[in-house]
C-alpha atoms as a PDB file:
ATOM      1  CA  UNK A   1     -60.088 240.442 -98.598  1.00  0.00           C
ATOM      2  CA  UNK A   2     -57.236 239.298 -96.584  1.00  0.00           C
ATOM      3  CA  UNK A   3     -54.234 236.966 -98.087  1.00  0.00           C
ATOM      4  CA  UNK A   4     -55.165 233.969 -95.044  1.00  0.00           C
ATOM      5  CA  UNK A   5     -53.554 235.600 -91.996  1.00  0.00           C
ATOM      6  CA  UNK A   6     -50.178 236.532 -94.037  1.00  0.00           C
ATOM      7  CA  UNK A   7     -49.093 240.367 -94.803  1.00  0.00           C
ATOM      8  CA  UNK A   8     -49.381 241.046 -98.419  1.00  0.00           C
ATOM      9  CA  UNK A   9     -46.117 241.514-100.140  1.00  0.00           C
ATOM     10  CA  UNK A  10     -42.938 240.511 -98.732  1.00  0.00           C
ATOM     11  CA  UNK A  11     -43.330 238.153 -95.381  1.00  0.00           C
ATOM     12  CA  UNK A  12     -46.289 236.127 -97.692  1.00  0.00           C
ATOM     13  CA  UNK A  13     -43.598 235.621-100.518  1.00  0.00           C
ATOM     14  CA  UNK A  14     -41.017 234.907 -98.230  1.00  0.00           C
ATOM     15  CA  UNK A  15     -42.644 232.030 -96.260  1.00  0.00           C
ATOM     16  CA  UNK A  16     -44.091 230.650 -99.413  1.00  0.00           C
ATOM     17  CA  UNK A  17     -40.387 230.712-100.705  1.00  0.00           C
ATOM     18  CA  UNK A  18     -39.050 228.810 -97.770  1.00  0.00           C
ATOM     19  CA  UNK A  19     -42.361 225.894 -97.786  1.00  0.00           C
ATOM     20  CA  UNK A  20     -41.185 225.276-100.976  1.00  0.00           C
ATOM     21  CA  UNK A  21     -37.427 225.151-100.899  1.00  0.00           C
ATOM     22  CA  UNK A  22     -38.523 222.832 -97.485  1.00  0.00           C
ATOM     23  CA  UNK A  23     -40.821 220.818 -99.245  1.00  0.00           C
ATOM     24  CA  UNK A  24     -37.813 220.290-102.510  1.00  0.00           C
ATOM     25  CA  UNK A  25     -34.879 219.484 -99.912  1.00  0.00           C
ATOM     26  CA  UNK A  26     -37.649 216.652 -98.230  1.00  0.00           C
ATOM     27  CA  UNK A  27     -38.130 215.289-101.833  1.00  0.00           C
ATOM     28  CA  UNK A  28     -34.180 215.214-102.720  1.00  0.00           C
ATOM     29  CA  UNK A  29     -33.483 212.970 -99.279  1.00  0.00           C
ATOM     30  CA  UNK A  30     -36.375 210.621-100.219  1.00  0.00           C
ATOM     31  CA  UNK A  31     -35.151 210.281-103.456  1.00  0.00           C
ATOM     32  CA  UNK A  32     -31.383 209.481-101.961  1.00  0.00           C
ATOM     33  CA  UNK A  33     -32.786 207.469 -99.215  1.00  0.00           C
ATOM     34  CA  UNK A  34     -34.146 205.681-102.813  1.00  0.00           C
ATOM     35  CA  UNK A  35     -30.905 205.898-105.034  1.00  0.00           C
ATOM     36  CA  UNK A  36     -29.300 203.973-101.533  1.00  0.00           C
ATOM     37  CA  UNK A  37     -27.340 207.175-101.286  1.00  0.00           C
ATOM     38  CA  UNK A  38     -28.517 208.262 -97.558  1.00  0.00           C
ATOM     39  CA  UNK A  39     -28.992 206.109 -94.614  1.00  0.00           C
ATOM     40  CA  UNK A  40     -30.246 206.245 -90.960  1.00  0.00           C
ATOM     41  CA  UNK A  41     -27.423 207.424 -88.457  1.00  0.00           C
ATOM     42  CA  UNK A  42     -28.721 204.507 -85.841  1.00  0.00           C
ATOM     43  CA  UNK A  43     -28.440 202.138 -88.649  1.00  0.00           C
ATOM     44  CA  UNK A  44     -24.759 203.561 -89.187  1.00  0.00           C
ATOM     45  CA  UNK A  45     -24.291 203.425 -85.411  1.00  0.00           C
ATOM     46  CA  UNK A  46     -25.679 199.854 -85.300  1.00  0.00           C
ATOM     47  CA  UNK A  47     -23.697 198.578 -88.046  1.00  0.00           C
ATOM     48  CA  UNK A  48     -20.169 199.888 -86.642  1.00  0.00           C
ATOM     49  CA  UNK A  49     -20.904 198.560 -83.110  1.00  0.00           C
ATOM     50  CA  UNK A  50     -21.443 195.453 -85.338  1.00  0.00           C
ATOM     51  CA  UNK A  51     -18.256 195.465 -86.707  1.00  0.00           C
ATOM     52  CA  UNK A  52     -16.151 196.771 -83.335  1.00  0.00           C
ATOM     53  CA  UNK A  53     -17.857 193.629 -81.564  1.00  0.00           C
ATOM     54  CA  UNK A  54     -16.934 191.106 -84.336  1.00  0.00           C
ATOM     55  CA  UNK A  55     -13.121 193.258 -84.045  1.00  0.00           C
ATOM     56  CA  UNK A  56     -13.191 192.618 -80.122  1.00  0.00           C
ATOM     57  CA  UNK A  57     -14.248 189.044 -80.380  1.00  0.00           C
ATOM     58  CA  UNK A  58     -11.764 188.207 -82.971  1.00  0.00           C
ATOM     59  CA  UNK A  59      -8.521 189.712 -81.155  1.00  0.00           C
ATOM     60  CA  UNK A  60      -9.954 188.394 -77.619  1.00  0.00           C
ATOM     61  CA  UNK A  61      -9.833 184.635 -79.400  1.00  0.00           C
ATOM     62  CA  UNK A  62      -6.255 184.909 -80.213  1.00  0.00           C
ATOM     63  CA  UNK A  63      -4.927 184.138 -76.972  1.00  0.00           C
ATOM     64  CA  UNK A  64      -7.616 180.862 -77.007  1.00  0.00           C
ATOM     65  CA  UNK A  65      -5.899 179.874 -80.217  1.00  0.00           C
ATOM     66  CA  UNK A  66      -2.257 180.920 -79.785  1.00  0.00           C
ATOM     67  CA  UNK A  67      -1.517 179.480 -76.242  1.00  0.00           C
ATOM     68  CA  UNK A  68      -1.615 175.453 -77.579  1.00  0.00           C
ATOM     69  CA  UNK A  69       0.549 176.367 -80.592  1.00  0.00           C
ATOM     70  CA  UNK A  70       3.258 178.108 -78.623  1.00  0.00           C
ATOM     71  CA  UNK A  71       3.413 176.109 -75.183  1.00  0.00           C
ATOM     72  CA  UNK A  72       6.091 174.388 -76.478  1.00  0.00           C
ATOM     73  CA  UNK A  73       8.037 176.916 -78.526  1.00  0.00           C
ATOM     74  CA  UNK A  74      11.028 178.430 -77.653  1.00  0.00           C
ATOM     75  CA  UNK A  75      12.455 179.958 -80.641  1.00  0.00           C
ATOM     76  CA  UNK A  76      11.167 183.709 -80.937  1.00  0.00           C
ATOM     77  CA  UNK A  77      10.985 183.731 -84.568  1.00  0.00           C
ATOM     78  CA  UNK A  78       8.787 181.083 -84.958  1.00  0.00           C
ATOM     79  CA  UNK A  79       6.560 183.015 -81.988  1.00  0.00           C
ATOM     80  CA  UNK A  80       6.000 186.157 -84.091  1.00  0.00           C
ATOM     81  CA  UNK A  81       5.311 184.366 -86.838  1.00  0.00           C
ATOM     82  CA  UNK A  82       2.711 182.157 -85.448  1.00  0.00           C
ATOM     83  CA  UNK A  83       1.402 185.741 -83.927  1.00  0.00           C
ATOM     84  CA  UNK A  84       1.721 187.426 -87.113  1.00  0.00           C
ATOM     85  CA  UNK A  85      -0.396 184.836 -88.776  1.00  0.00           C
ATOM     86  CA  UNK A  86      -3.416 184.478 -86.630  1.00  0.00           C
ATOM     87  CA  UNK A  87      -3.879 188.433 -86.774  1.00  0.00           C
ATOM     88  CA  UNK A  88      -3.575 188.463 -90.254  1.00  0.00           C
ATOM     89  CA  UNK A  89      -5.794 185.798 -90.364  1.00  0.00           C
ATOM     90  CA  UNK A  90      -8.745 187.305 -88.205  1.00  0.00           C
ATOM     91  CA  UNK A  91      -7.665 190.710 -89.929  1.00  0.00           C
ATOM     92  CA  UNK A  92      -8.862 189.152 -93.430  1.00  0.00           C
ATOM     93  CA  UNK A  93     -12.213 187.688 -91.549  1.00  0.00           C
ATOM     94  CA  UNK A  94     -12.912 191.055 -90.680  1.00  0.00           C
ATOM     95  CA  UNK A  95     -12.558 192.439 -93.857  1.00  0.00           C
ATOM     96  CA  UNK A  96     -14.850 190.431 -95.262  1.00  0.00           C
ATOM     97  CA  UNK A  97     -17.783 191.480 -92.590  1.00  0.00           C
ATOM     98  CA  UNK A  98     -21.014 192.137 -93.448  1.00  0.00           C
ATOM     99  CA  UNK A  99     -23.334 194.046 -90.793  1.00  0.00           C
ATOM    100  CA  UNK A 100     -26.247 193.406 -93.391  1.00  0.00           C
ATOM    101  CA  UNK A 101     -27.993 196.565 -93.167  1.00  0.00           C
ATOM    102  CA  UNK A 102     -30.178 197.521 -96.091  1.00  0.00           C
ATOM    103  CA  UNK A 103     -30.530 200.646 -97.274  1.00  0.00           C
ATOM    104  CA  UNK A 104     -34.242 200.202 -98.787  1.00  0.00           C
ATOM    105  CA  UNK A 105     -35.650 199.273 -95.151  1.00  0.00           C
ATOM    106  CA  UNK A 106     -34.112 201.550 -92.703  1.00  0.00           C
ATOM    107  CA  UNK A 107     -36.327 204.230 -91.251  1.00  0.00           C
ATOM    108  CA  UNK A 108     -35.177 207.325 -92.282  1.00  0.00           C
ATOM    109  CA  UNK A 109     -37.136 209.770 -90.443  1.00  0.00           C
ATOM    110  CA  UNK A 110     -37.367 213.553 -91.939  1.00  0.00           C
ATOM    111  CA  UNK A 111     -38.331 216.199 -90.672  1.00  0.00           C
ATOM    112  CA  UNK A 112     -39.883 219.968 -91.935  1.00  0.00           C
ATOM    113  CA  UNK A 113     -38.712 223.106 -90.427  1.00  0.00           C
ATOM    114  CA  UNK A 114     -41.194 223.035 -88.886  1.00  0.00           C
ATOM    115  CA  UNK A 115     -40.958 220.049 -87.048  1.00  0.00           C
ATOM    116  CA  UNK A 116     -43.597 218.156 -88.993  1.00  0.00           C
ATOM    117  CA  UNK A 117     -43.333 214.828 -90.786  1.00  0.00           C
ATOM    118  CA  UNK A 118     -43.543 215.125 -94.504  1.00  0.00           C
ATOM    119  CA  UNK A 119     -46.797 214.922 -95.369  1.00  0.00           C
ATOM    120  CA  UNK A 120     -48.097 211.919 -97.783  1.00  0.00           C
ATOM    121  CA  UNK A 121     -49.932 212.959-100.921  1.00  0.00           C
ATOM    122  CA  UNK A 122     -53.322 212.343 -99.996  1.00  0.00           C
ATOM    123  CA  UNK A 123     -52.559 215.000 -96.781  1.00  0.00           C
ATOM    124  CA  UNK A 124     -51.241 217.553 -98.843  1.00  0.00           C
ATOM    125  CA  UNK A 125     -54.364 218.115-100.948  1.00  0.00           C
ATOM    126  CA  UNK A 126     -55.679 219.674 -97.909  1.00  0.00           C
ATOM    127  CA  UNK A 127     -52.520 222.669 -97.732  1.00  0.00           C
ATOM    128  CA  UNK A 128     -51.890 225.688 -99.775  1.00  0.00           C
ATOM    129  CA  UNK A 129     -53.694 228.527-100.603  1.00  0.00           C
ATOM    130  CA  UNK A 130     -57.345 228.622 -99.627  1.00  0.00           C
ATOM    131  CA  UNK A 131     -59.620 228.539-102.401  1.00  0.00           C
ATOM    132  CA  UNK A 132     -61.834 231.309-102.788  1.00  0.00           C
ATOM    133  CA  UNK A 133     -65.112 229.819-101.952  1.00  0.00           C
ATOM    134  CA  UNK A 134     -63.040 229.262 -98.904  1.00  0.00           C
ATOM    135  CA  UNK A 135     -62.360 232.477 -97.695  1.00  0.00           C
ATOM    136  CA  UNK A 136     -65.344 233.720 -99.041  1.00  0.00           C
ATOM    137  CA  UNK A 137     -67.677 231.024 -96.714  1.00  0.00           C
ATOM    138  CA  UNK A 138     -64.662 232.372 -93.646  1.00  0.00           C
END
């Protein structure tokens, strides 16, 4: 009888080792991606081209904003302060953005060694070892 088109001993033992330590890493992200400890790199990516656009939209409306309060103004102190105030201004409306992402919905896509997706419950009833009736019938 054969062991299901592995070599006895070694290479058998060896792939079974690494389907397992495959199948334990794909259960540790899931339960991250559940703990909100791991997140989609696209939703990182979004989220900081979120921010960097709220950043560029901010600083580009300080000209809008300064220009009527120093048309008139001639005395340089009162310039950088009026400067110094609408930066620190948009600076503390930026700290306070929110790109709402959420953890719990992103689609964090994982992948086997094998290039597979992980498989749900129901599909992996069908993998392992063959039952003997199995290889018997083969």
């Amino acid at each position: 009888m054969g062991t299901g088109g592995f070599k006895a001993g070694t290479d058998y033992e060896a792939a079974r080792t690494r389907k397992v330590n495959a199948e334990a890493e794909i259960a540790e992200l899931e339960l991250a991606k559940i703990r909100k400890e791991l997140c989609a790199t696209e939703d990182v990516v979004k989220a900081w081209a979120d921010v960097l656009q709220a950043c560029r939209a901010k600083f580009l409306a300080l000209p809008v904003k300064l220009a009527p309060l120093m048309s008139q103004e001639t005395d340089t102190a009162i310039i950088k302060d009026l400067i110094e105030q609408q930066i620190r201004e948009a600076l503390s409306e930026l700290s306070n953005y929110d790109p709402k992402i959420d953890a719990t919905k992103t689609s964090v896509m994982v992948e086997t060694p094998d290039g597979e997706e992980p498989a749900t419950e129901a599909a992996k009833r069908g993998r392992g070892r063959p039952r003997k009736v199995d290889v018997l019938q083969g």
